[in-house]
N, C-alpha and C. Protein backbone atom coordinates (compact mmCIF):
# COMPACT_ATOMS: atom_id res chain seq x y z
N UNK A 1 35.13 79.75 25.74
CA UNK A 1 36.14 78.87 25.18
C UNK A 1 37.41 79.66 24.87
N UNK A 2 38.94 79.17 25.21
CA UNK A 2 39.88 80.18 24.97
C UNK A 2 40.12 79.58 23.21
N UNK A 3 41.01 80.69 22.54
CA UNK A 3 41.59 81.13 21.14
C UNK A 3 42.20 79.54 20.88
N UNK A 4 42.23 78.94 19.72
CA UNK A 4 43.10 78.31 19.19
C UNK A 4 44.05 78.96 18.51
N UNK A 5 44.80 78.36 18.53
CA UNK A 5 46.41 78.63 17.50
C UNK A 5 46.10 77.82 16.15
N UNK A 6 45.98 78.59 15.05
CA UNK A 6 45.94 78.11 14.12
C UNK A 6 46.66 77.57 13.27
N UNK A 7 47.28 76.72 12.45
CA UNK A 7 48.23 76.90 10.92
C UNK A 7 47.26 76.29 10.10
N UNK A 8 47.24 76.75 8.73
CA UNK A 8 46.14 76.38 7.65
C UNK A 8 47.70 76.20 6.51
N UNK A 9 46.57 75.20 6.02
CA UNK A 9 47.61 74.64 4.69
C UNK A 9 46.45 74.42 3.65
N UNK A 10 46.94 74.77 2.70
CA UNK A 10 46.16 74.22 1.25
C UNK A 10 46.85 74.65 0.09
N UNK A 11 46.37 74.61 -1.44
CA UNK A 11 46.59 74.44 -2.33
C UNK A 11 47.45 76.11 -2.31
N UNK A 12 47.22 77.14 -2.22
CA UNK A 12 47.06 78.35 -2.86
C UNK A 12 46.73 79.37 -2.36
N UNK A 13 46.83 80.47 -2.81
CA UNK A 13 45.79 81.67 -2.60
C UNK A 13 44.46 82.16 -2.23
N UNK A 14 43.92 80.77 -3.10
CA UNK A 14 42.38 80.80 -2.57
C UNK A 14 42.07 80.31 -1.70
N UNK A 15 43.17 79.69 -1.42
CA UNK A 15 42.68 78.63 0.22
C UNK A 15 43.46 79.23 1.83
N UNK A 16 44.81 79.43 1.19
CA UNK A 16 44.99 80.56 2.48
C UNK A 16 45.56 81.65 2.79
N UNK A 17 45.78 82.25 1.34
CA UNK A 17 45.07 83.78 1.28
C UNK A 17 47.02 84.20 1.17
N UNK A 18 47.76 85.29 1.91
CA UNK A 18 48.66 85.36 1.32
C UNK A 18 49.66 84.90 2.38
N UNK A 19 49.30 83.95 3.34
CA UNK A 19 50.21 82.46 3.73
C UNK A 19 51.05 81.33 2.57
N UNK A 20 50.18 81.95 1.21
CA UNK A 20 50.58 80.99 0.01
C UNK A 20 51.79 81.05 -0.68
N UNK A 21 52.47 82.46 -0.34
CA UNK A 21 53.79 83.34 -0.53
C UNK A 21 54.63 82.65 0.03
N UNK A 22 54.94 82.53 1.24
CA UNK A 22 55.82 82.33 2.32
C UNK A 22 56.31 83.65 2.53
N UNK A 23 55.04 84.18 2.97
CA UNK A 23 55.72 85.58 3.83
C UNK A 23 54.93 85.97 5.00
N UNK A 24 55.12 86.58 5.29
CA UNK A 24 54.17 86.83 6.76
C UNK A 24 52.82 87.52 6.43
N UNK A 25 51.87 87.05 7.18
CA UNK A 25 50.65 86.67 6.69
C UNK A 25 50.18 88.30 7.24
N UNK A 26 49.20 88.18 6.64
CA UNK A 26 48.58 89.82 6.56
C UNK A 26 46.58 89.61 6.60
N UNK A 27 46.31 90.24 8.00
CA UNK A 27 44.89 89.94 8.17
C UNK A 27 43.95 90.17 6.83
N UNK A 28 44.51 91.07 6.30
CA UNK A 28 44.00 91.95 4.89
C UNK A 28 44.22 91.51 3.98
N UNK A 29 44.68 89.65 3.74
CA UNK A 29 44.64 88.84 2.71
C UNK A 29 44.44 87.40 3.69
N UNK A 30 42.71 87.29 3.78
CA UNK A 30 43.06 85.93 4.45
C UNK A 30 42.25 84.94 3.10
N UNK A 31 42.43 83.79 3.36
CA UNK A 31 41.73 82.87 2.37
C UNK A 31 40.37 81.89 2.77
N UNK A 32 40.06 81.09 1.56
CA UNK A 32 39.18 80.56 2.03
C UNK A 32 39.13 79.64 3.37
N UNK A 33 40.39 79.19 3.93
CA UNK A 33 40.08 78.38 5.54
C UNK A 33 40.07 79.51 6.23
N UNK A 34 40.43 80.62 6.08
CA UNK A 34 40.16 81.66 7.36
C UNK A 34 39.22 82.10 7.34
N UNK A 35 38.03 82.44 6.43
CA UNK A 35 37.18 82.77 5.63
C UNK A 35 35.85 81.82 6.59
N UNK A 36 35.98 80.64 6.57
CA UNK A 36 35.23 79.50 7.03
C UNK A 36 35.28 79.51 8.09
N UNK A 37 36.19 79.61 8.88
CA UNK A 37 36.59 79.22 10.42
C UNK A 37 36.22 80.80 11.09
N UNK A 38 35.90 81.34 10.79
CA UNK A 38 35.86 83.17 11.16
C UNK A 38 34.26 82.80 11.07
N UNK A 39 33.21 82.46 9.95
CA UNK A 39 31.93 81.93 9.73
C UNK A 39 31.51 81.05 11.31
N UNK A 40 32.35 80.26 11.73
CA UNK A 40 31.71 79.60 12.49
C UNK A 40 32.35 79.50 14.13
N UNK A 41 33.68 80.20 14.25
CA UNK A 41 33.60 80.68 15.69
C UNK A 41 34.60 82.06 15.41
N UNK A 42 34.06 83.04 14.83
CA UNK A 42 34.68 84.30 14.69
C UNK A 42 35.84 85.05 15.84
N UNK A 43 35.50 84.29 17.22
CA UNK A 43 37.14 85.05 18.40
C UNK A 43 37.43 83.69 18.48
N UNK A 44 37.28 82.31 18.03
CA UNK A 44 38.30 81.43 18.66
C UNK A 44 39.48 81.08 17.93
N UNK A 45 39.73 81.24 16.85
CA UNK A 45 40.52 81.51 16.24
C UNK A 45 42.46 82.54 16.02
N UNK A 46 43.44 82.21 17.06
CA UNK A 46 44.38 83.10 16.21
C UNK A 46 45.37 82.53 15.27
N UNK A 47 45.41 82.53 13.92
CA UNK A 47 46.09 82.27 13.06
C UNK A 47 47.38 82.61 13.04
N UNK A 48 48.37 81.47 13.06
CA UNK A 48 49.52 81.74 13.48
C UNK A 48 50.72 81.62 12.52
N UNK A 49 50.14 80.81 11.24
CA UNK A 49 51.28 80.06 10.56
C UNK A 49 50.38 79.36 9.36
N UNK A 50 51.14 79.42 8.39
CA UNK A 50 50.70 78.49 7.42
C UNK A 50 51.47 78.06 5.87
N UNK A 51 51.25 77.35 5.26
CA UNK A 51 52.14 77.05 4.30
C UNK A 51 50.96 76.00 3.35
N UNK A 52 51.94 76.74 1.88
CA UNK A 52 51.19 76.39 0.53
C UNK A 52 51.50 74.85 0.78
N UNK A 53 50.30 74.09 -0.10
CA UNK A 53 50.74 72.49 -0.47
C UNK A 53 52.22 72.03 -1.11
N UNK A 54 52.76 73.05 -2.17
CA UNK A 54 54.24 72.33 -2.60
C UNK A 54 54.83 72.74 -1.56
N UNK A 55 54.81 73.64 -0.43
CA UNK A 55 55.56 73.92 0.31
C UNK A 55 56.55 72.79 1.74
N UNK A 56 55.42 71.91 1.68
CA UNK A 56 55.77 71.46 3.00
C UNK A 56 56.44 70.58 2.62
N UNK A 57 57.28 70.16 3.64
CA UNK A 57 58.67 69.35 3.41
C UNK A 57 57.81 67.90 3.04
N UNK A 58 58.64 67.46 2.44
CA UNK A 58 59.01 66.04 1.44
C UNK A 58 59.46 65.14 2.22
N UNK A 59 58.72 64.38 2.53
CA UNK A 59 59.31 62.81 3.44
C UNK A 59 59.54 61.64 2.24
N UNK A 60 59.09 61.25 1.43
CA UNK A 60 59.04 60.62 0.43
C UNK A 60 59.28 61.22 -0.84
N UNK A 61 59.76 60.89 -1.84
CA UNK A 61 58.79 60.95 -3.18
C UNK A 61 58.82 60.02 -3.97
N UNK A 62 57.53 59.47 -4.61
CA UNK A 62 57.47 58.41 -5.36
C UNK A 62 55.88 58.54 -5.28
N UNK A 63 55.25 57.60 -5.09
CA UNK A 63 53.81 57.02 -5.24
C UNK A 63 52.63 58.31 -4.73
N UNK A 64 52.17 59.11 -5.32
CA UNK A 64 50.85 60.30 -5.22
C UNK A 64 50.35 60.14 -4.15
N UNK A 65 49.89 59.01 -3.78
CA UNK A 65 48.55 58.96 -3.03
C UNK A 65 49.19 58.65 -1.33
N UNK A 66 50.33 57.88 -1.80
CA UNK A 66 51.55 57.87 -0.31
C UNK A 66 51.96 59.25 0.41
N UNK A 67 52.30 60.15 -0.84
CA UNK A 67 53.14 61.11 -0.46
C UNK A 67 51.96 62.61 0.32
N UNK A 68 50.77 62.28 -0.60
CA UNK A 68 49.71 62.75 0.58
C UNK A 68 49.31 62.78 1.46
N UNK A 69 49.53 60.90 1.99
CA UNK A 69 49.92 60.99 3.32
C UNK A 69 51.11 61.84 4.31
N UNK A 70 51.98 61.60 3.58
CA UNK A 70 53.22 62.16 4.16
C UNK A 70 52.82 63.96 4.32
N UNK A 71 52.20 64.34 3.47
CA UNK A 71 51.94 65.68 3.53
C UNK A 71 51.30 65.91 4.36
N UNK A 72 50.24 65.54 4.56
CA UNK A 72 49.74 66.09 6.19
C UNK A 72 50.25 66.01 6.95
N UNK A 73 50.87 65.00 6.89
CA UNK A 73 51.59 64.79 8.40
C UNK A 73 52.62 65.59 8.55
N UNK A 74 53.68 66.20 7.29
CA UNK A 74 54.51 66.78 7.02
C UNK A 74 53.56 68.70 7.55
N UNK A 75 52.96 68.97 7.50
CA UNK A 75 51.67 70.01 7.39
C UNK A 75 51.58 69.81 9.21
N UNK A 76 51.31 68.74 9.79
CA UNK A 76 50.91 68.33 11.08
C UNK A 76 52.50 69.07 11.80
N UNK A 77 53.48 68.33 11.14
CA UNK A 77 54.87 68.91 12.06
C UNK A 77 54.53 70.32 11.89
N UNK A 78 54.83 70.89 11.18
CA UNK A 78 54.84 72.30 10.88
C UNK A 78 53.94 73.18 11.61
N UNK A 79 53.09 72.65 11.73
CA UNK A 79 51.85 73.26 12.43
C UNK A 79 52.47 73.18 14.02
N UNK A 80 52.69 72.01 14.56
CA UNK A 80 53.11 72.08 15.56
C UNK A 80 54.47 72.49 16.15
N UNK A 81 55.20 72.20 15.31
CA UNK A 81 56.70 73.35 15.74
C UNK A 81 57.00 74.67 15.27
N UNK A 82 55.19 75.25 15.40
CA UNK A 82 54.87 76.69 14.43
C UNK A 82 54.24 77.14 16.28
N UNK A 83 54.24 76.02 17.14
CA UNK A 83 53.69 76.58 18.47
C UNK A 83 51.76 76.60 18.17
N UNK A 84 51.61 76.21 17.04
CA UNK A 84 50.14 75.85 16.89
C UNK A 84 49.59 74.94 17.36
N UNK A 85 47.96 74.57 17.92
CA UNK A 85 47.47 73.48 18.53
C UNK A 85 46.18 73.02 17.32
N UNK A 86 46.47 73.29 16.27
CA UNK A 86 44.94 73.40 15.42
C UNK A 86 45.73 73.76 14.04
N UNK A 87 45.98 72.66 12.97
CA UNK A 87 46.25 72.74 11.89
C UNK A 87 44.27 72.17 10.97
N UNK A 88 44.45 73.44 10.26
CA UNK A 88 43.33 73.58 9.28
C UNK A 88 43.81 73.44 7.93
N UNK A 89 43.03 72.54 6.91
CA UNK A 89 43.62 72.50 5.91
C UNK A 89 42.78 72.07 5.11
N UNK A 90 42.80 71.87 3.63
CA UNK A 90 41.70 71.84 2.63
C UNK A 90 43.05 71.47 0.83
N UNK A 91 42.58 70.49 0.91
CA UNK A 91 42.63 70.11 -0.73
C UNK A 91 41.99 69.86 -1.75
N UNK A 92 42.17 70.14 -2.77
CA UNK A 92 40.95 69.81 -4.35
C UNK A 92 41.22 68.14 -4.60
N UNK A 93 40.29 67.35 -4.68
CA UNK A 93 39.81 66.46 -5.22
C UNK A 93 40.79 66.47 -6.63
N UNK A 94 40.13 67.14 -7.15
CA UNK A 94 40.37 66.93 -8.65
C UNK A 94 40.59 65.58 -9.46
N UNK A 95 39.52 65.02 -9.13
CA UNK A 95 38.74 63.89 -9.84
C UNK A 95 39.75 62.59 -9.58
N UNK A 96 40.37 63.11 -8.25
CA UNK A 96 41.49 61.93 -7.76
C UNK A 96 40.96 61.18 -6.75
N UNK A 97 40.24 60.37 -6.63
CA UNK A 97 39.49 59.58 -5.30
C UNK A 97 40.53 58.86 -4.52
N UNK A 98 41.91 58.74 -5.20
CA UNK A 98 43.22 58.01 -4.21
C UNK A 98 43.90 59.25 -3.69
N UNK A 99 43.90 60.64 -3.89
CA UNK A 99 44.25 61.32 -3.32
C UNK A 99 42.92 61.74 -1.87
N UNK A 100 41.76 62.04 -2.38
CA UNK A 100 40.99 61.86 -1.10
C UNK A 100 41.35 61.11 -0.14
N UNK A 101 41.11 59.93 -0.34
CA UNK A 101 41.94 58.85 0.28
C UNK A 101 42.76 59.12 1.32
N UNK A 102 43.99 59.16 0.66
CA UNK A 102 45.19 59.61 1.27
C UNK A 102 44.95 60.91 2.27
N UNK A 103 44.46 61.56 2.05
CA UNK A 103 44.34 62.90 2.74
C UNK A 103 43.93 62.34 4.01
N UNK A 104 42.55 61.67 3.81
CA UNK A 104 41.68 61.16 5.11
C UNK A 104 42.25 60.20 5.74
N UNK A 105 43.56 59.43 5.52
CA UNK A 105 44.33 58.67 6.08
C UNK A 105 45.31 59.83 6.76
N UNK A 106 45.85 60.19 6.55
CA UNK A 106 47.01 61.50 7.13
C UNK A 106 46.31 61.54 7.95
N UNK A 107 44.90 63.01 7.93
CA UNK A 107 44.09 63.10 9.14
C UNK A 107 44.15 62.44 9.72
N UNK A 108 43.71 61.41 9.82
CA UNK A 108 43.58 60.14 10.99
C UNK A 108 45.05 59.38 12.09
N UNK A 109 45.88 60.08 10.83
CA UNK A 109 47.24 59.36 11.76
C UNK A 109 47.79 60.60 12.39
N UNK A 110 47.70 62.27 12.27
CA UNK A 110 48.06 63.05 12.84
C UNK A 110 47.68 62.96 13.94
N UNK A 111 48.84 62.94 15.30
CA UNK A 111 48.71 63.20 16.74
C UNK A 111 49.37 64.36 17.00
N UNK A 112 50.05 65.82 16.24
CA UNK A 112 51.06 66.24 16.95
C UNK A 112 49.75 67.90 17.29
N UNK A 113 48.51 67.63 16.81
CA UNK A 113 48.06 68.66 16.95
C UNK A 113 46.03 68.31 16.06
N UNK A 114 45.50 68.78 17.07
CA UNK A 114 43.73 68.78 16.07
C UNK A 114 43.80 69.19 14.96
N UNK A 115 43.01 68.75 14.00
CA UNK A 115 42.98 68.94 12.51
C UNK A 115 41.05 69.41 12.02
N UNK A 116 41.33 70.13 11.85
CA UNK A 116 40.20 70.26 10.85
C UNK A 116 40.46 70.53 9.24
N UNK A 117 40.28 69.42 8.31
CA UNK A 117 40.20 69.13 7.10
C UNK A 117 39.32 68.14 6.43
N UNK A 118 40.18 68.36 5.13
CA UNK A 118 38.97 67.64 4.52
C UNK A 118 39.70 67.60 2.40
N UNK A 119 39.17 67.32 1.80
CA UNK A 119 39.24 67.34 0.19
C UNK A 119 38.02 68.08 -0.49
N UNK A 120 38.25 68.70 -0.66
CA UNK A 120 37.37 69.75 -1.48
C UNK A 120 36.65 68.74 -3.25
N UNK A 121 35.67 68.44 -3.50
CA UNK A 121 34.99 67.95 -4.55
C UNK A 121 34.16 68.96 -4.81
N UNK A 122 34.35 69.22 -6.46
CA UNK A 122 35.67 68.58 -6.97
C UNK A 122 36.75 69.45 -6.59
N UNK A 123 36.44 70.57 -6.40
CA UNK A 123 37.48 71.65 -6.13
C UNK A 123 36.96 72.93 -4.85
N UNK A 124 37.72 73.77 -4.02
CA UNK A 124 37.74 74.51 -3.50
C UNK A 124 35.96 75.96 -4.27
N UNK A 125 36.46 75.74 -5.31
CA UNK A 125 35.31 76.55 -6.07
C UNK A 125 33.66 76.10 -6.12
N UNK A 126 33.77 74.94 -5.61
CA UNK A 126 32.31 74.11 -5.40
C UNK A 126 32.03 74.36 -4.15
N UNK A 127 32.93 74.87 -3.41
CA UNK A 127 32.25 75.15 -1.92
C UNK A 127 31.93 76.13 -2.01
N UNK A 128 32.29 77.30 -2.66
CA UNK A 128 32.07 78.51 -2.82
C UNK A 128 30.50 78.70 -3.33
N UNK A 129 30.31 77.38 -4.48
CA UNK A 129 28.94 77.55 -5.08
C UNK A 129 28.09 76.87 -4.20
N UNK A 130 28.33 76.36 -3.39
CA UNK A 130 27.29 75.53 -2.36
C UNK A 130 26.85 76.80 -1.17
N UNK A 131 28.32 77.38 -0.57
CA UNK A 131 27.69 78.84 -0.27
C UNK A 131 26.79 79.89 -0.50
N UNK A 132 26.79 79.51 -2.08
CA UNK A 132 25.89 80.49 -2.32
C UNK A 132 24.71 79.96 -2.97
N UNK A 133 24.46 79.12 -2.28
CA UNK A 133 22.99 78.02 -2.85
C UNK A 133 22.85 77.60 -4.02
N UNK A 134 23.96 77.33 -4.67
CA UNK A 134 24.04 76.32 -6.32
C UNK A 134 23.65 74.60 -5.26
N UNK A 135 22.77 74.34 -5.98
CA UNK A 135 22.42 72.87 -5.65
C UNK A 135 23.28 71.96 -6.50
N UNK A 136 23.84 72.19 -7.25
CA UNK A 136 24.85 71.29 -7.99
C UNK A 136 26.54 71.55 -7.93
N UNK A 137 26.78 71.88 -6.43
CA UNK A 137 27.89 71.99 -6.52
C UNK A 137 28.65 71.10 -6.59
N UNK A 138 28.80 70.02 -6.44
CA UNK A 138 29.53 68.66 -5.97
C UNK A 138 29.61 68.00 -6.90
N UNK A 139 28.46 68.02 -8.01
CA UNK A 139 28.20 67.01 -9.13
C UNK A 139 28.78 68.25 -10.30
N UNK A 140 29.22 69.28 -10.07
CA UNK A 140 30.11 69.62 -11.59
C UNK A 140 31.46 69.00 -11.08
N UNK A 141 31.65 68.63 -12.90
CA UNK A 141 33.48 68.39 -12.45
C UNK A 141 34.42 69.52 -12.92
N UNK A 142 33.88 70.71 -13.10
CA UNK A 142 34.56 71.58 -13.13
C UNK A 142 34.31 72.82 -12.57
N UNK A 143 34.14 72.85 -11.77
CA UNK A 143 33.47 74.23 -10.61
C UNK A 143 34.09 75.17 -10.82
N UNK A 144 35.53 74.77 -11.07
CA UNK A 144 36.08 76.50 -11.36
C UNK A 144 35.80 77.55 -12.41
N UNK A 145 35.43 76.71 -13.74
CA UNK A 145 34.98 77.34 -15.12
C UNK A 145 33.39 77.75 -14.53
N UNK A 146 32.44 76.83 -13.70
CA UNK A 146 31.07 77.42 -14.06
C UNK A 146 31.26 78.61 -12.67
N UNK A 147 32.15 78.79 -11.80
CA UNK A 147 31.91 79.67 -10.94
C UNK A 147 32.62 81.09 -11.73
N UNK A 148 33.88 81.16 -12.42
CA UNK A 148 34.06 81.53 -13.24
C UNK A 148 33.07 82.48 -14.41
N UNK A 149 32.51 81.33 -14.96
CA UNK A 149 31.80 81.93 -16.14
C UNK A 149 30.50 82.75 -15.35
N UNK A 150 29.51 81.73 -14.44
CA UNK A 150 28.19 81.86 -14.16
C UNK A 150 28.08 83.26 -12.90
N UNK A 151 29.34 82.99 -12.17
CA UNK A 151 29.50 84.16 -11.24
C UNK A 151 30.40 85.37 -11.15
N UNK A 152 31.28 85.08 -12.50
CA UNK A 152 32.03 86.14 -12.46
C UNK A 152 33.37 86.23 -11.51
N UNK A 153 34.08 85.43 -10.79
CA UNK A 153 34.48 85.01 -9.54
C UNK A 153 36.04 83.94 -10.02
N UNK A 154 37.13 84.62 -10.05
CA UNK A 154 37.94 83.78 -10.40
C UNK A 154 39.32 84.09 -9.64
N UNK A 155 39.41 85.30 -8.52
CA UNK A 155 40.26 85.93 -7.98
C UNK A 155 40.24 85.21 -6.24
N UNK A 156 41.47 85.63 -5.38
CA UNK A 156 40.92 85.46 -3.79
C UNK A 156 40.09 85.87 -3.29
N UNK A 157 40.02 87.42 -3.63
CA UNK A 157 39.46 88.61 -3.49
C UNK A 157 37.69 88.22 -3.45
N UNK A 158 37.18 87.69 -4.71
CA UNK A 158 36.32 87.14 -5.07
C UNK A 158 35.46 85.77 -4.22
N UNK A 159 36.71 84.95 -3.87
CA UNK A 159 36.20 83.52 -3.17
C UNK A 159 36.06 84.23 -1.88
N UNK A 160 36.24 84.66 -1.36
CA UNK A 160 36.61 85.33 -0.07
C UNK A 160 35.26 86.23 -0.01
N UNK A 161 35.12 87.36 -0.65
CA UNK A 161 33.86 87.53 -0.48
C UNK A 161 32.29 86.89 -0.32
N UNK A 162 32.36 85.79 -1.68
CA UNK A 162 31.64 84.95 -1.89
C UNK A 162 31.16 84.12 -0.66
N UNK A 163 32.45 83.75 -0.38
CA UNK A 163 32.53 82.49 1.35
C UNK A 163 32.09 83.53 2.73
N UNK A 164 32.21 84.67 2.49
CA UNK A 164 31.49 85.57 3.48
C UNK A 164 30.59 85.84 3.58
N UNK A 165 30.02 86.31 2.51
CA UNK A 165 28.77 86.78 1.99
C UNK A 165 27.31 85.50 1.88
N UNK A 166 28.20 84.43 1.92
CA UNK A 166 27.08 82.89 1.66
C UNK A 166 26.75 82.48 3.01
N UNK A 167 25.55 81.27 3.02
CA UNK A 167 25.36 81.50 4.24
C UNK A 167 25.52 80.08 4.53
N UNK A 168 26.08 79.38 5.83
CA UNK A 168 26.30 78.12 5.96
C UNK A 168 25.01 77.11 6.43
N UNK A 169 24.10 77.79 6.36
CA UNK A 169 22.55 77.58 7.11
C UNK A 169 21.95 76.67 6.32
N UNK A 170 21.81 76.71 4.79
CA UNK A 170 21.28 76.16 4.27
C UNK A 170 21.80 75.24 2.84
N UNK A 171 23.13 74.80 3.30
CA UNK A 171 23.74 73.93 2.14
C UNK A 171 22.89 73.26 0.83
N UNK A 172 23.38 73.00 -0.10
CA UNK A 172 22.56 72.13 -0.87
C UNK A 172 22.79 70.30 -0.35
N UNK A 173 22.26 69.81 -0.51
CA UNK A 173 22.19 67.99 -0.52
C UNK A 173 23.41 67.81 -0.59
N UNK A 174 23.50 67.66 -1.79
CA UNK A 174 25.03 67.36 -2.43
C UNK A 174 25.91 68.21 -2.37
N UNK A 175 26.57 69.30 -1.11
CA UNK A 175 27.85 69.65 -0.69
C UNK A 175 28.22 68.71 0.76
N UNK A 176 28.52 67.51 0.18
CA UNK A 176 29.11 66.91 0.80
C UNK A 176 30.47 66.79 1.52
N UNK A 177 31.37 66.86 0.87
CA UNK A 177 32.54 67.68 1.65
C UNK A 177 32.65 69.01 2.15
N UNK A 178 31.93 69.66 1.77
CA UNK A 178 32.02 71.02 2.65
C UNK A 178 31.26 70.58 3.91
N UNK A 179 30.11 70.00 4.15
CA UNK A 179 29.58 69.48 4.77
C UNK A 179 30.34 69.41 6.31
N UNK A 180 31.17 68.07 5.81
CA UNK A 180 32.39 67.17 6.54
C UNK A 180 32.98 67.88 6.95
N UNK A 181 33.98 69.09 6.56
CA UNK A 181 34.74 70.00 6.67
C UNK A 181 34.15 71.21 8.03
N UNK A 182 33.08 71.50 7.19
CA UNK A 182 32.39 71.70 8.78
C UNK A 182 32.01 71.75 9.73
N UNK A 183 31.51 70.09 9.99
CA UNK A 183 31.05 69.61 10.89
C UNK A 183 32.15 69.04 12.01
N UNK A 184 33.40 69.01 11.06
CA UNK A 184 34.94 68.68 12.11
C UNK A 184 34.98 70.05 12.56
N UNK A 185 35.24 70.97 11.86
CA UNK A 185 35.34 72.05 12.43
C UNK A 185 34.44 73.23 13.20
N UNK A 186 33.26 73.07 13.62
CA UNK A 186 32.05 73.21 14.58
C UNK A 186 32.75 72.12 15.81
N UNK A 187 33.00 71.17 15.34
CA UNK A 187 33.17 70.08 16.74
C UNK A 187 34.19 70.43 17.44
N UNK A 188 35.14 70.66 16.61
CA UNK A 188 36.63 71.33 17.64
C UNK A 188 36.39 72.50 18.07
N UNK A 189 35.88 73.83 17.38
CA UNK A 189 35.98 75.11 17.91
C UNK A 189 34.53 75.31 18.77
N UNK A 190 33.26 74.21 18.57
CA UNK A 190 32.04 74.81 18.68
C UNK A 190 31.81 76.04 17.90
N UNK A 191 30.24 75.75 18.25
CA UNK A 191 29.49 76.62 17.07
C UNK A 191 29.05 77.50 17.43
N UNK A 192 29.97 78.50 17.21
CA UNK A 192 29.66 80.10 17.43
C UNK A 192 28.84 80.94 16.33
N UNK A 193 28.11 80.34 15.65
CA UNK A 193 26.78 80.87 14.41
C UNK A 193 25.62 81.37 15.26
């Protein structure tokens, strides 16, 4: 299978590592979507571009759950006039079910390039604990405090290891969006595990 062209978008640091700057990205800070996508086809992958969530241009502003739409799609241009064919991307829930929503509507209306995404429940830090065989990742509503407290784990540095080190083989029940997130992204790159 030849390389995709990547751009990853998400919240932060923990999600795509030091793309979250707006500076030129450095193999030696990648985040949790590079982290994942390296897990499951390690050479199809070249990462080309990416940009934090406040980053991407503003088509609207007014209504939350609208303007999420607009963000992917806003995320979708970018990706594609970045010369990318494969925008990856990941947002926190955070106990917003109209922002899920919205997200999974964007996805669906992006044509300018394949998407693998998804909404992280409740947060980016619950995938991390589903990685590492917490059976209750999905059902805390605060994943970041118990990954935090219970694992010690509150840095990139940290999620990044964690998401390496875990194994995607044996999820718990309830990591349901990581799940999803996966299974789009196995389907586009195939499953190089």
């Amino acid at each position: 299978m030849s390389r995709r062209k990547v751009f990853v978008a998400g919240e932060g640091k923990h999600d795509i590592g030091g793309r979250a700057n707006q500076r030129p990205f450095q193999d030696e800070e990648p985040g949790a979507v590079q982290t994942l996508l390296a897990k499951i086809a390690p050479d199809r992958c070249e990462f080309i571009g990416g940009t934090a969530w406040k980053n991407i241009r503003k088509f609207q502003v007014g209504r939350h759950a609208q303007s999420e739409v607009r963000n992917v799609l806003g995320a979708a241009l970018q990706a594609a006039e970045s010369g990318a064919d494969l925008l990856a991307l990941m947002r926190d829930r955070d106990g917003d079910a109209d922002r899920e929503r919205a997200i999974w509507t964007g996805i669906k209306l992006v044509q300018e390039v394949d998407v693998i995404g998804g909404v992280a429940v409740e947060a980016l830090e619950a995938w991390v604990l589903a990685v590492n065989g917490d059976r209750r990742s999905e059902s805390d509503a605060r994943p970041k405090d118990r990954l935090k407290r219970e694992y010690g784990i509150q840095t990139r540095e940290g999620i990044v290891a964690a998401l390496a080190q875990g194994s995607l083989d044996c999820l718990p029940v309830d990591a349901i969006s990581l799940r999803r997130w996966l299974e789009r992204a196995q389907s586009v790159l195939g499953d190089g595990r």
